[in-house]
Protein backbone atom coordinates (compact mmCIF):
# COMPACT_ATOMS: atom_id res chain seq x y z
CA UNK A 1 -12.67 49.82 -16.83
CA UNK A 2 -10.64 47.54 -19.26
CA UNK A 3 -9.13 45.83 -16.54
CA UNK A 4 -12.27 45.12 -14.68
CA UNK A 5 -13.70 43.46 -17.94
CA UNK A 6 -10.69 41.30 -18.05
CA UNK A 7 -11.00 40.49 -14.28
CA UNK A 8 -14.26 39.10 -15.01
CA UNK A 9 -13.30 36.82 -17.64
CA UNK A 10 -10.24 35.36 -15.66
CA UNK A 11 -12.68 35.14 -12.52
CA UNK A 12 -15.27 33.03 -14.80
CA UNK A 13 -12.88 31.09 -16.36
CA UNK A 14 -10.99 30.13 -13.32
CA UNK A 15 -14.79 29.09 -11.97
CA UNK A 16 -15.41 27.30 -14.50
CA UNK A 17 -12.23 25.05 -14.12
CA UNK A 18 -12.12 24.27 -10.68
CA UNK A 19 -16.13 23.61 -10.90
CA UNK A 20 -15.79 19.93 -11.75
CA UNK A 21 -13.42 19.37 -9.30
CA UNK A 22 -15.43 21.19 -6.37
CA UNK A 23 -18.41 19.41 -7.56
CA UNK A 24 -16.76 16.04 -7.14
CA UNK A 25 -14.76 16.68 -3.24
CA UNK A 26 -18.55 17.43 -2.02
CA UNK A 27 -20.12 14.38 -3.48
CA UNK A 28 -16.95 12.15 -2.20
CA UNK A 29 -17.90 13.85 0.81
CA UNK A 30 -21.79 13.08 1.09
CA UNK A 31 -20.89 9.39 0.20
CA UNK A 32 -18.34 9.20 3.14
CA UNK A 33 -20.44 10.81 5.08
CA UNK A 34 -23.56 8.09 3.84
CA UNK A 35 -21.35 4.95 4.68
CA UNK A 36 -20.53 6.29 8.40
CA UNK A 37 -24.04 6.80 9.07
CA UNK A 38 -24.83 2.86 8.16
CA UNK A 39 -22.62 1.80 10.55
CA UNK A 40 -23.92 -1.08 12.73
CA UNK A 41 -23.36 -4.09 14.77
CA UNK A 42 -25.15 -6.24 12.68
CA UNK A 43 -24.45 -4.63 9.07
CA UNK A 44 -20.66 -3.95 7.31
CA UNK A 45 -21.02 -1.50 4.72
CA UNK A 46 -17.55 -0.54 2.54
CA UNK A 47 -16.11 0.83 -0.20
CA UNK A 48 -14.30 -1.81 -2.43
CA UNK A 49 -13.63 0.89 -5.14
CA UNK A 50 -14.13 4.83 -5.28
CA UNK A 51 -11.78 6.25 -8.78
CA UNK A 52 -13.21 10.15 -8.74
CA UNK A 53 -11.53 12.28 -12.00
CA UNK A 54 -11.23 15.28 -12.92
CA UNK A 55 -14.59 15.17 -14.88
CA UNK A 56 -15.88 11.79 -13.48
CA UNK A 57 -16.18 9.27 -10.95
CA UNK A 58 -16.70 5.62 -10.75
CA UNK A 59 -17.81 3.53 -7.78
């Protein structure tokens, strides 16, 4: 039973870190994803800057 408990903890830690870094792949994603669905003949849409952190992101 003790080593379930611990299990548990590690498991929700080890969430808890890679959380901000899963959280910020799917929204790199969805923009990606956003900028190839603009594309046109008669409009250029691009990315001049993308910087995504561990904790943050700037555009």
């Amino acid at each position: 039973m003790i080593f379930g408990k611990y299990a548990a903890i590690a498991g929700a830690v080890a969430i808890g870190a890679i959380w901000p870094f899963a959280t910020g792949q799917i929204g790199q994603s969805l923009y990606e994803q956003e900028i190839e669905n603009m594309k046109s003949p008669y409009l250029t849409v691009e990315t001049e800057s993308y910087d995504r952190g561990y904790l943050s992101s700037e555009w």
